[in-house]
N, C-alpha and C. Protein backbone atom coordinates (compact mmCIF):
# COMPACT_ATOMS: atom_id res chain seq x y z
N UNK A 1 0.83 -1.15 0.00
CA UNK A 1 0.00 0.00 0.00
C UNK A 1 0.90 1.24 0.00
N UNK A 2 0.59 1.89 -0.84
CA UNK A 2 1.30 3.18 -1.51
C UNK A 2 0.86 4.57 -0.37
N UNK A 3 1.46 4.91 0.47
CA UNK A 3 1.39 6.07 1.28
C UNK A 3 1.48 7.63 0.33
N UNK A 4 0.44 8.27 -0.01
CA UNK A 4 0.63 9.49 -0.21
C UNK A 4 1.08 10.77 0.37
N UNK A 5 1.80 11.35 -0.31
CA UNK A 5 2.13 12.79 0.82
C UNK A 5 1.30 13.32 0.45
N UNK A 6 0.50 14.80 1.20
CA UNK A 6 -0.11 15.33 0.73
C UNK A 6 0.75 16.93 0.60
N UNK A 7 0.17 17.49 -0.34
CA UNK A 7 0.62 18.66 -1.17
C UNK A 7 0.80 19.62 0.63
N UNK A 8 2.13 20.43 -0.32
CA UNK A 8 2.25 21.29 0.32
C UNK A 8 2.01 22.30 0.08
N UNK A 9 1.47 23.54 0.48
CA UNK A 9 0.89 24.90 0.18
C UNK A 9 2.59 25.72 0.36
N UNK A 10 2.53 25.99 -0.90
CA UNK A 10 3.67 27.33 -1.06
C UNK A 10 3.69 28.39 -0.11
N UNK A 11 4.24 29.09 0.51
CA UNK A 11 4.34 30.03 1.40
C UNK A 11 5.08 31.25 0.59
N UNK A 12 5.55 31.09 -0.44
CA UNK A 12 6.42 31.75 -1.01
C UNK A 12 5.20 32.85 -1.71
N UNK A 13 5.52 34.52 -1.79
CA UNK A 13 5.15 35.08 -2.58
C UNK A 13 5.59 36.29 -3.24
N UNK A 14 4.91 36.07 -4.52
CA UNK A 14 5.31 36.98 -5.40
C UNK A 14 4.92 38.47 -5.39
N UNK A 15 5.81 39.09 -5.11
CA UNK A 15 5.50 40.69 -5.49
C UNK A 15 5.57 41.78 -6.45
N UNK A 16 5.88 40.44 -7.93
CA UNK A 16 5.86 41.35 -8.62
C UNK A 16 4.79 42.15 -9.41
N UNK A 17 3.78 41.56 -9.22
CA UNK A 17 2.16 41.50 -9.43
C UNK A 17 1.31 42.69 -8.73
N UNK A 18 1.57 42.76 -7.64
CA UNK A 18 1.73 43.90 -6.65
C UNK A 18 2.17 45.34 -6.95
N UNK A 19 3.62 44.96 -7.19
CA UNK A 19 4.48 46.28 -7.76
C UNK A 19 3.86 46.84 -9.18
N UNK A 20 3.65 46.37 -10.00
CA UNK A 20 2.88 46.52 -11.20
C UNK A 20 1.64 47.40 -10.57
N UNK A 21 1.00 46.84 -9.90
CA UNK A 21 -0.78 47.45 -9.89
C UNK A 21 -0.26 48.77 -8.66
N UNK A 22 0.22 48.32 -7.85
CA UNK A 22 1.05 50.05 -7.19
C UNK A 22 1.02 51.00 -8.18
N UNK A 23 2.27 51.33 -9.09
CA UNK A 23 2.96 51.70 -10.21
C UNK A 23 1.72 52.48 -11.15
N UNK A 24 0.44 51.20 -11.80
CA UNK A 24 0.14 51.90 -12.27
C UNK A 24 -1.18 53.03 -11.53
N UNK A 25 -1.37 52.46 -10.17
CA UNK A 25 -2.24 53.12 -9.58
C UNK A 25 -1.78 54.79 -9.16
N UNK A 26 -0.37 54.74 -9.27
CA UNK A 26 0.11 56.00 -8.70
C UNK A 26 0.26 56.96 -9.93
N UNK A 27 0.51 56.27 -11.11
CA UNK A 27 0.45 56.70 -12.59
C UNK A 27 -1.06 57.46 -12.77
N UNK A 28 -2.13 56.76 -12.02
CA UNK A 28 -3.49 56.97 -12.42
C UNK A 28 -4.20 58.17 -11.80
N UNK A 29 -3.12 58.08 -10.51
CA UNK A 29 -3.48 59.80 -9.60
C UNK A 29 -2.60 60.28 -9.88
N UNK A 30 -1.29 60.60 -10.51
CA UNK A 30 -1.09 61.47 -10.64
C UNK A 30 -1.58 62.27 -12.19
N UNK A 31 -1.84 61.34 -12.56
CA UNK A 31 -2.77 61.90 -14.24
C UNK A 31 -4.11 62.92 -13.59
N UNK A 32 -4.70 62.11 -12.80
CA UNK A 32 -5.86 62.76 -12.33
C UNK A 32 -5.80 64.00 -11.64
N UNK A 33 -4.97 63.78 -10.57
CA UNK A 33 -4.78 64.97 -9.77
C UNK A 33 -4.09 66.47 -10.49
N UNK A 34 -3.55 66.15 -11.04
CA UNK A 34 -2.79 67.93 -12.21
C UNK A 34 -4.45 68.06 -13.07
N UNK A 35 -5.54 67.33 -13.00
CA UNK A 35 -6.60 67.62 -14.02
C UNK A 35 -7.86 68.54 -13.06
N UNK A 36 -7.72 68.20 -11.37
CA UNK A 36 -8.88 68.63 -10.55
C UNK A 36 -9.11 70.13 -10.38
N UNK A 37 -8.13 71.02 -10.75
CA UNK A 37 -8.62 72.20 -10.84
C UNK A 37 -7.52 73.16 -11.63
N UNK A 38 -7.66 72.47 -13.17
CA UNK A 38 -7.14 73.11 -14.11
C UNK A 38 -7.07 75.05 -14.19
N UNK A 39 -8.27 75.52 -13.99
CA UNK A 39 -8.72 76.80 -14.22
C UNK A 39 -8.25 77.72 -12.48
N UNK A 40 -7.37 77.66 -11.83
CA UNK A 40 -6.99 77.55 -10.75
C UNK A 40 -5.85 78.99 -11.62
N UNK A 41 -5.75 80.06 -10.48
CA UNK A 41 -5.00 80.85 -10.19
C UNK A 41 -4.13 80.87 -9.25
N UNK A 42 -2.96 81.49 -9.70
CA UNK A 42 -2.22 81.14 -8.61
C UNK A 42 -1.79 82.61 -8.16
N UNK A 43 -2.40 82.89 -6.56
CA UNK A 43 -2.17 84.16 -6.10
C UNK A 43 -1.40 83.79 -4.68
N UNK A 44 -0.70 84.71 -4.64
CA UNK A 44 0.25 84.80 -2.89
C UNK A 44 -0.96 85.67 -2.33
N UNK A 45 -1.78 84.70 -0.89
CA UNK A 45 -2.87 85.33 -0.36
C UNK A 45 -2.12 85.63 1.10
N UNK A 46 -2.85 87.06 1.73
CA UNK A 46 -2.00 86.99 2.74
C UNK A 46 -2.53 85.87 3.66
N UNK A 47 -1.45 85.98 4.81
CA UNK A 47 -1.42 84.82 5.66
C UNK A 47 -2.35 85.46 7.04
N UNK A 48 -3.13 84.09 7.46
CA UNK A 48 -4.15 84.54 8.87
C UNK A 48 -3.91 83.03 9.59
N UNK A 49 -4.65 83.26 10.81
CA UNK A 49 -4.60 81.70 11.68
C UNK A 49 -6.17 81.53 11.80
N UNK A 50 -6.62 82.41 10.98
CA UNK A 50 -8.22 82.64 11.22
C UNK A 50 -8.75 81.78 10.36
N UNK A 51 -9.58 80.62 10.42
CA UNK A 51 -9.99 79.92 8.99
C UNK A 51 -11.37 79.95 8.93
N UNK A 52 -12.25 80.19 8.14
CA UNK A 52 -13.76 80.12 8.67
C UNK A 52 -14.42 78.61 7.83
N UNK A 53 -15.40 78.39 8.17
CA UNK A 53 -16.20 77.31 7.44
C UNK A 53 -17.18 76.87 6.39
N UNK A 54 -17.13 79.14 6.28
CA UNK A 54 -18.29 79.10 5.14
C UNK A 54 -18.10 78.52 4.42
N UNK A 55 -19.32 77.81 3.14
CA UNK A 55 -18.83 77.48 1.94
C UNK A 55 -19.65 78.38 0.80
N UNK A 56 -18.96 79.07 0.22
CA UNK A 56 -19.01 80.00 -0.79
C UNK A 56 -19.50 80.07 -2.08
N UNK A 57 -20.81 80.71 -2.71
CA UNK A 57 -21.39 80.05 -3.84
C UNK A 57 -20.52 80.28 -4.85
N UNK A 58 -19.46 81.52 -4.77
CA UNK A 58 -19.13 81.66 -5.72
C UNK A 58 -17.84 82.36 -5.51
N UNK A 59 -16.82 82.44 -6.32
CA UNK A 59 -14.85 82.89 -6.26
C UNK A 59 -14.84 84.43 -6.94
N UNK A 60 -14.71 85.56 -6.16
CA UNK A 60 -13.94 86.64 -7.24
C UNK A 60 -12.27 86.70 -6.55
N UNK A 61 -11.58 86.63 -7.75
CA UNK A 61 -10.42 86.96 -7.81
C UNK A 61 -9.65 87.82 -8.28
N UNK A 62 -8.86 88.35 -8.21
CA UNK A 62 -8.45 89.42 -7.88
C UNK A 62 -6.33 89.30 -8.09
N UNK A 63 -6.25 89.43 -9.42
CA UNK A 63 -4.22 89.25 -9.71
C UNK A 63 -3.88 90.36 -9.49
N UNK A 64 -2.66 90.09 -9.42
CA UNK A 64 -1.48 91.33 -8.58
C UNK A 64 -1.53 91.92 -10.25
N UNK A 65 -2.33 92.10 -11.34
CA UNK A 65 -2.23 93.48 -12.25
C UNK A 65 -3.48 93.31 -12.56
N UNK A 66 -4.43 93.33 -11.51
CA UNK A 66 -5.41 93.72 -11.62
C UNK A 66 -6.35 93.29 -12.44
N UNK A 67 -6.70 91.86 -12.86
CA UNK A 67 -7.30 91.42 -13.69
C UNK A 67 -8.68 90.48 -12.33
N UNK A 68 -9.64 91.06 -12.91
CA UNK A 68 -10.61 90.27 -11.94
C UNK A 68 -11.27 88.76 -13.04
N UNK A 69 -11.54 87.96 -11.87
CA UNK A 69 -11.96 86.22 -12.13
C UNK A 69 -13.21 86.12 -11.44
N UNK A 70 -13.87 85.48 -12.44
CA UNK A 70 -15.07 84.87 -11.25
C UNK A 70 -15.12 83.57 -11.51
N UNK A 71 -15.33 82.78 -10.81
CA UNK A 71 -15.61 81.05 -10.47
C UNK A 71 -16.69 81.03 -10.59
N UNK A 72 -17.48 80.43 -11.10
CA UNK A 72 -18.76 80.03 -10.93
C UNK A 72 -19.16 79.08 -11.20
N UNK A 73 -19.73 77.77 -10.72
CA UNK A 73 -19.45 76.73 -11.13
C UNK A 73 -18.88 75.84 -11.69
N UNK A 74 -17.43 76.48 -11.23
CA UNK A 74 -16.39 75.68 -12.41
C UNK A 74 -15.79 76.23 -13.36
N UNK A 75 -16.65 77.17 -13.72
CA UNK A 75 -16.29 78.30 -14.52
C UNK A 75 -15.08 78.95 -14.62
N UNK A 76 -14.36 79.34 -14.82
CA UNK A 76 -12.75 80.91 -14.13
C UNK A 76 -13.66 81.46 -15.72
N UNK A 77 -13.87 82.44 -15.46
CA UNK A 77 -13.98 83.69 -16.72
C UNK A 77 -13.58 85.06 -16.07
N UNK A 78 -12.81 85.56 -16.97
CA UNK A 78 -12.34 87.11 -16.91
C UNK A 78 -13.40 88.18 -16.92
N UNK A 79 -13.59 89.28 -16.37
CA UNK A 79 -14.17 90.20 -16.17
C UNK A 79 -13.92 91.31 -15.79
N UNK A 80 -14.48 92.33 -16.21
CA UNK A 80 -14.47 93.42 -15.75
C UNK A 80 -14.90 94.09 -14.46
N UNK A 81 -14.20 95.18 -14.38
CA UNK A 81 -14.68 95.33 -13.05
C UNK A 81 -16.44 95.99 -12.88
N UNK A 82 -16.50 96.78 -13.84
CA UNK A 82 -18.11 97.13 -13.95
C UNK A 82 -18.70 96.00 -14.33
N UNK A 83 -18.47 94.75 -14.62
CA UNK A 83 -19.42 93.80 -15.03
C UNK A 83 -19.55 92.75 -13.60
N UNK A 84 -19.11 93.09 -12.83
CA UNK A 84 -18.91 92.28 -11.57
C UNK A 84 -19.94 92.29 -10.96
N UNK A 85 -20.87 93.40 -10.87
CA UNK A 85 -21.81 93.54 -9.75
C UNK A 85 -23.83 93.25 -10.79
N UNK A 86 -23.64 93.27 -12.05
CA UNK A 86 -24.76 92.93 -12.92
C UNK A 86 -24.61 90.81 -13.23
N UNK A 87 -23.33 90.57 -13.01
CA UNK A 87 -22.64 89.25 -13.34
C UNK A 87 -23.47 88.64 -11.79
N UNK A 88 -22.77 89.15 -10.58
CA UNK A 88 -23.57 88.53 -9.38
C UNK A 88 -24.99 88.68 -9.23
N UNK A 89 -25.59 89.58 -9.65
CA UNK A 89 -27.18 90.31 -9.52
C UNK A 89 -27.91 88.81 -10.63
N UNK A 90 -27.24 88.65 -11.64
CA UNK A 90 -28.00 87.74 -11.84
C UNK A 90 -27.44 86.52 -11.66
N UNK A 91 -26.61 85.85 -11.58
CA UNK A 91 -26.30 84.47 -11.07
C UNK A 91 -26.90 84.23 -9.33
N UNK A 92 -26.80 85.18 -8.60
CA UNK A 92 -26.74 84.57 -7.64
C UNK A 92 -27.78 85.45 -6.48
N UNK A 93 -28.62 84.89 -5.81
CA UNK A 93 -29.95 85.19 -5.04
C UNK A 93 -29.24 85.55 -3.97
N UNK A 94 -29.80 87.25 -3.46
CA UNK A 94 -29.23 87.55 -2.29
C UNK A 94 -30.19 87.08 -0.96
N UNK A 95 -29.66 86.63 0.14
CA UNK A 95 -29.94 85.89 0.90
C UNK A 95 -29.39 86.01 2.29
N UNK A 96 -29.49 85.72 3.55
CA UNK A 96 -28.52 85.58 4.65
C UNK A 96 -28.08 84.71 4.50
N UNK A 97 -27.63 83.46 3.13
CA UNK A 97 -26.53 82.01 3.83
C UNK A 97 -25.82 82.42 2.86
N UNK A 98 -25.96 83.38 1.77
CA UNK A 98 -25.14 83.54 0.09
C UNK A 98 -23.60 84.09 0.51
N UNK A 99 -22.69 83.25 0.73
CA UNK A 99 -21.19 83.85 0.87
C UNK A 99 -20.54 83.76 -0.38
N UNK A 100 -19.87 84.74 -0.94
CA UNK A 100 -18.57 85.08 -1.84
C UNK A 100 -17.06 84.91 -1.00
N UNK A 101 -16.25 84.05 -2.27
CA UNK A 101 -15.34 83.95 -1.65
C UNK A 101 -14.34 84.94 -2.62
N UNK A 102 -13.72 85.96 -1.22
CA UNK A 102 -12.64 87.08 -2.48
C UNK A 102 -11.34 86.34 -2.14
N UNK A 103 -10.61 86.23 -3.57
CA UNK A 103 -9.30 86.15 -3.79
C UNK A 103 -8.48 86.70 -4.06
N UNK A 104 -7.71 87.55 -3.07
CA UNK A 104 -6.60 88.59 -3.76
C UNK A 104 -5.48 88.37 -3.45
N UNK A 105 -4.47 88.83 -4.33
CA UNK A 105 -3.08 88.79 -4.31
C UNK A 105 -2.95 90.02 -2.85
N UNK A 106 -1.93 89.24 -2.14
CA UNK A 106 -1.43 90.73 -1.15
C UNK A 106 -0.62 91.65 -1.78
N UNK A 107 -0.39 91.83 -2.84
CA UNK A 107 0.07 93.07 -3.45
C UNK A 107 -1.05 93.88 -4.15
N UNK A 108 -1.76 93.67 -4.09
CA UNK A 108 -3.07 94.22 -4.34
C UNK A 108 -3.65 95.44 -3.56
N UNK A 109 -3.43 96.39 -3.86
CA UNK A 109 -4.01 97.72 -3.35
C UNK A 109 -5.06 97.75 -2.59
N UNK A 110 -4.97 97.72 -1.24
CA UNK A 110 -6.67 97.75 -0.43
C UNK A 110 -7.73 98.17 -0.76
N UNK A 111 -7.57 99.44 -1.77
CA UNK A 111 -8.81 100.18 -2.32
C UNK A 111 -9.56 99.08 -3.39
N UNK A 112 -9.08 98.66 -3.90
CA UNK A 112 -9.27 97.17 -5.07
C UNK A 112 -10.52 96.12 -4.37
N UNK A 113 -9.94 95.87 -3.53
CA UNK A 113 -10.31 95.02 -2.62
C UNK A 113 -11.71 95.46 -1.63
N UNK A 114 -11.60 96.65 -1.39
CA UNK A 114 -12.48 97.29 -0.73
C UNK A 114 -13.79 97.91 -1.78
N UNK A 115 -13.55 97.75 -2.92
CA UNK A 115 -14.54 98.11 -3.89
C UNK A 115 -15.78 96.97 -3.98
N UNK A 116 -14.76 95.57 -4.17
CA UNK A 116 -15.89 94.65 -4.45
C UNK A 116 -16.66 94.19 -3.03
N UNK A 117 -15.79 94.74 -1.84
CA UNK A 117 -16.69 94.66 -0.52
C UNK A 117 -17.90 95.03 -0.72
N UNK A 118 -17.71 96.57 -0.73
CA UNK A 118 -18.46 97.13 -1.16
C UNK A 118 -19.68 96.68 -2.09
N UNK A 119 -19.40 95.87 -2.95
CA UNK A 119 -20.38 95.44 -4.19
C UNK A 119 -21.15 94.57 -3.27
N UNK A 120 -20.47 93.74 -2.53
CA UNK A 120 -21.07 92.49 -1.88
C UNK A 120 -22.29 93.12 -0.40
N UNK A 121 -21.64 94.82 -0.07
CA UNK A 121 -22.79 95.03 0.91
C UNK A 121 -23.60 95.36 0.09
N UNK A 122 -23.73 95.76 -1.03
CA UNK A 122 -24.84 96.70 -1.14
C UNK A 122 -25.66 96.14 -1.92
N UNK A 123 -25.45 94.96 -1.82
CA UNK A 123 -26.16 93.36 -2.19
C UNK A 123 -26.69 92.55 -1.51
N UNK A 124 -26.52 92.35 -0.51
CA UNK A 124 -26.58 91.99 1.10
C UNK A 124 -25.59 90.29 0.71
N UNK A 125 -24.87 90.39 0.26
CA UNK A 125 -24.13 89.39 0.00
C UNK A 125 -22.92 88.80 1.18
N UNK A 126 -22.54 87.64 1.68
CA UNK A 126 -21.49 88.03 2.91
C UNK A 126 -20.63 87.70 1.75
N UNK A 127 -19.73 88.33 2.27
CA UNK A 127 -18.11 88.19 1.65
C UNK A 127 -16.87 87.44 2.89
N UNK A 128 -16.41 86.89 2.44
CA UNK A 128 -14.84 85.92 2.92
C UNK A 128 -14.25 86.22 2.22
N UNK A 129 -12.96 86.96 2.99
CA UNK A 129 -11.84 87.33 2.26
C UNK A 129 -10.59 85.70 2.49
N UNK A 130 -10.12 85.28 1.48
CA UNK A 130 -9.52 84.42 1.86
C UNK A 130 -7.99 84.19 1.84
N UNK A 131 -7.40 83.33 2.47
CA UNK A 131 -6.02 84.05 3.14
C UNK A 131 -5.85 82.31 3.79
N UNK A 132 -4.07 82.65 3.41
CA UNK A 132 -3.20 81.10 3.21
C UNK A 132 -2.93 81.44 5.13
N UNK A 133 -2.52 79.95 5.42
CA UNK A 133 -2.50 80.00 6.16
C UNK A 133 -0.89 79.93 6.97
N UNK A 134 -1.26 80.79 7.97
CA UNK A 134 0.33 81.24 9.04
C UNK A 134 1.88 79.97 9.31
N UNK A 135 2.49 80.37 8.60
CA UNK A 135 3.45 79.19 9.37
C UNK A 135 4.06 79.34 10.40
């Protein structure tokens, strides 16, 4: 009578199978991630320790030569500065929860800045000025 061994289970494993699906998973965010907010400005905001929680229906921005942006759903379109306050009047319902979020360069002249405040009171709009944070 013939005694069988029985099979042994490999313990050994392969990682190269692994390394592959890593590789291309990191390939797959970094494709993705440079795509999530293409239309993105890049401004030096000043620095606060203050952060608030609003969330903002909508982005004006504001470059160090003076070119204003509005966000709006995704949107970045260029604008003028007289077209800023007929642009919000109709996109967006004034309200007590309606926050604007302003984006300005800190080289940006306070008076600049203090104009579209301005636009946002006399709208009853709240405004967030927004600002990188302190190191």
């Amino acid at each position: 009578m013939a005694i069988k061994r029985r099979s042994r289970i490999s313990t050994e494993f392969s990682s190269s199978t692994m390394s592959d699906l890593v590789f291309l998973l990191l390939i797959f965010f970094m494709i993705t991630s440079t795509l999530v907010s293409p239309n993105a400005l890049k401004l030096m905001l000043p620095q606060s320790n203050n952060q608030t929680q609003a969330k903002p229906v909508t982005t004006i921005s504001i470059t160090e030569d003076l070119r204003y942006y509005i966000n709006n759903d995704g949107k970045l379109q260029q604008v003028q500065f007289n077209e800023i306050e007929p642009f919000l009047q109709r996109t967006i319902p004034a309200d007590d929860e309606t926050y604007i979020s302003l984006h300005a360069d800190k080289t940006v002249p306070i008076e600049e800045v203090v104009k579209i405040m301005n636009i946002a009171r006399n709208n009853k709009y709240k405004m967030v000025l927004a600002t990188s944070a302190e190191k």
